[in-house]
C-alpha atoms as a PDB file:
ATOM      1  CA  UNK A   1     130.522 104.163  88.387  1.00  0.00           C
ATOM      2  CA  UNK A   2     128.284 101.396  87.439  1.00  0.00           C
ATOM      3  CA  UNK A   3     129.620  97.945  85.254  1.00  0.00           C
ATOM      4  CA  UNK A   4     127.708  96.530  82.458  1.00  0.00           C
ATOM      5  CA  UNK A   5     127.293  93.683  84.514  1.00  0.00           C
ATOM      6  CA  UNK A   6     125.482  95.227  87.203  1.00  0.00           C
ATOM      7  CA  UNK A   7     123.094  97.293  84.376  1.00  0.00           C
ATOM      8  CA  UNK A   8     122.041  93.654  83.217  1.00  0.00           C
ATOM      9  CA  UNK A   9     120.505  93.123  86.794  1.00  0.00           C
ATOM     10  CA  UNK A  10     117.936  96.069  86.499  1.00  0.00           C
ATOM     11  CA  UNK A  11     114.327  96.387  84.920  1.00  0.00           C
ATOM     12  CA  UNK A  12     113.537  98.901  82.423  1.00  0.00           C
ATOM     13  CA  UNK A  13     111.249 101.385  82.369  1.00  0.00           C
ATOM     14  CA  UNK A  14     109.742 103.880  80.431  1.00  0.00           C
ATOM     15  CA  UNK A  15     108.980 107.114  82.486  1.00  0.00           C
ATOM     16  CA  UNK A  16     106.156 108.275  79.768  1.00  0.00           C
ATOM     17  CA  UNK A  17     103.531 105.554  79.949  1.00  0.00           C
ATOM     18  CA  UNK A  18     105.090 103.274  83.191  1.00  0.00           C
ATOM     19  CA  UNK A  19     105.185 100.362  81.449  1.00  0.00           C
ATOM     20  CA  UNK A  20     107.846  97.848  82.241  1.00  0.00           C
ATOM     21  CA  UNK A  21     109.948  97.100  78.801  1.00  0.00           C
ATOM     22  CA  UNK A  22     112.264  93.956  80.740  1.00  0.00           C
ATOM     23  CA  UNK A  23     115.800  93.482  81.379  1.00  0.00           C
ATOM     24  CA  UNK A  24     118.797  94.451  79.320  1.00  0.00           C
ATOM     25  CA  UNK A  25     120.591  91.966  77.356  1.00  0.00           C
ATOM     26  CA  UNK A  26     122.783  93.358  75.203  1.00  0.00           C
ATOM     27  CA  UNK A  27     124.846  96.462  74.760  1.00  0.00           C
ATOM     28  CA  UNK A  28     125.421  98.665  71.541  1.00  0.00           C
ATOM     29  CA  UNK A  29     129.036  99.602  71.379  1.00  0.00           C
ATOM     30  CA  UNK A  30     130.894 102.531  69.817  1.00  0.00           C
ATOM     31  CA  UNK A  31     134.604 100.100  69.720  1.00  0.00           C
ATOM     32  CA  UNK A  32     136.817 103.293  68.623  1.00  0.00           C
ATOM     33  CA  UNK A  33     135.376 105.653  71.119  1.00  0.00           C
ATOM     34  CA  UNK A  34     134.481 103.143  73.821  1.00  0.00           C
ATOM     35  CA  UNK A  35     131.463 104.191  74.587  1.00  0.00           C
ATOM     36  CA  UNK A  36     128.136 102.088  75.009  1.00  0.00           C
ATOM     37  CA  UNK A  37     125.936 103.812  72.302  1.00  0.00           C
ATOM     38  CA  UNK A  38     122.510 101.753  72.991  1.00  0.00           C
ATOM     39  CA  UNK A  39     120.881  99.147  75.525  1.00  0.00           C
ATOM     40  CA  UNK A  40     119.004  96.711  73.944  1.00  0.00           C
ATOM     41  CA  UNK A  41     115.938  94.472  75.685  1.00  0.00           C
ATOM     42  CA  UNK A  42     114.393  91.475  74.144  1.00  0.00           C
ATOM     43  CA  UNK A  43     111.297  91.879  72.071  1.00  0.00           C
ATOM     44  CA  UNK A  44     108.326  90.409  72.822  1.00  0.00           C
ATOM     45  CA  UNK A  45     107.985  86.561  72.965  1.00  0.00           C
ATOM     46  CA  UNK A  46     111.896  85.715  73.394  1.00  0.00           C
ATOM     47  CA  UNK A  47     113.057  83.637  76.241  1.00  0.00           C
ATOM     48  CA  UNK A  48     116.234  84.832  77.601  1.00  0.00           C
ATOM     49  CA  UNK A  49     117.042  86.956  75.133  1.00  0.00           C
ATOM     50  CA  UNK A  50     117.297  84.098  72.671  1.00  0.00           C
ATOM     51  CA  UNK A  51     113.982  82.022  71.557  1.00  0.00           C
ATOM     52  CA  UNK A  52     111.323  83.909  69.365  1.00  0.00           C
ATOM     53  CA  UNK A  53     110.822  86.597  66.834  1.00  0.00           C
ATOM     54  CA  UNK A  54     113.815  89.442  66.604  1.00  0.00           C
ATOM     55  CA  UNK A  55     111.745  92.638  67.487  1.00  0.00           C
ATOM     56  CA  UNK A  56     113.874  93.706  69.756  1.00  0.00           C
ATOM     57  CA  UNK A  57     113.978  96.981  71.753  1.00  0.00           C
ATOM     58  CA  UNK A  58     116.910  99.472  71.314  1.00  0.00           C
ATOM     59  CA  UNK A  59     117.329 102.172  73.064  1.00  0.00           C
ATOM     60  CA  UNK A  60     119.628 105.144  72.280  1.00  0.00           C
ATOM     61  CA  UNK A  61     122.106 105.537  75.200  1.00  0.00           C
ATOM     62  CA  UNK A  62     120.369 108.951  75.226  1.00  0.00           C
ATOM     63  CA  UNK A  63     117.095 108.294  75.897  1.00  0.00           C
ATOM     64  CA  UNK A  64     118.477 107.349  79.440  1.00  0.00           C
ATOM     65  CA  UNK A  65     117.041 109.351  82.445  1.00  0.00           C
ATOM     66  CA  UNK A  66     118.138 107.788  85.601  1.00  0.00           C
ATOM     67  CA  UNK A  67     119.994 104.625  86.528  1.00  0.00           C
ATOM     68  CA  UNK A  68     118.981 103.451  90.218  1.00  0.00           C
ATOM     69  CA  UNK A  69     119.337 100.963  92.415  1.00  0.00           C
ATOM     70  CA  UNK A  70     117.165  98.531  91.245  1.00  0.00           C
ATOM     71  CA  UNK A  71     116.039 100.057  87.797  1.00  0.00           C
ATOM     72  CA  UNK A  72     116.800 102.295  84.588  1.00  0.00           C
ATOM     73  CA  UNK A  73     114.074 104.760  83.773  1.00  0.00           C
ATOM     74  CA  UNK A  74     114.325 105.860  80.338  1.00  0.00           C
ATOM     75  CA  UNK A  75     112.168 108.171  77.664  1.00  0.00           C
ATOM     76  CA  UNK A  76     110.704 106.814  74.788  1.00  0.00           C
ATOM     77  CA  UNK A  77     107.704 107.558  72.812  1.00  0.00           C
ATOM     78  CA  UNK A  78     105.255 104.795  72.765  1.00  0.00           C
ATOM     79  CA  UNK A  79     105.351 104.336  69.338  1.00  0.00           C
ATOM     80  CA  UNK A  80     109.280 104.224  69.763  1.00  0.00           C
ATOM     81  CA  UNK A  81     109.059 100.793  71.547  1.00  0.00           C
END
């Protein structure tokens, strides 16, 4: 078992292309099932999640390959970023 806490603390990446997408900051949430639906990442040009233009990333809980040690790999189509 792995805590949202600890997910927080990994990198992102996406297995098709290599590219790094950043750290997780927030979690979609399915409240009557209890189930985390989505991670999301900060778009591009936010500070900690919080300063800069809202493009975030979400990514479908799905689209999860492998959570490691030190990173998530997940599988998104490039033009899905």
């Amino acid at each position: 078992m792995i805590n949202l806490s600890e997910m927080k603390e990994k990198e992102v990446i996406n297995i098709r292309d290599g590219s790094r997408l950043g750290m997780i900051y927030d979690f979609e949430m399915d409240l009557k099932k209890g189930e985390v639906t989505a991670i999301i990442i900060p778009g591009s040009g936010k500070i900690m999640g919080i300063f800069g233009s809202n493009n975030d990333i979400i990514i479908d809980w799905k689209k999860i390959v492998k959570i490691g040690e030190d990173i998530i790999l997940v599988d998104l189509k490039v033009d899905e970023e």
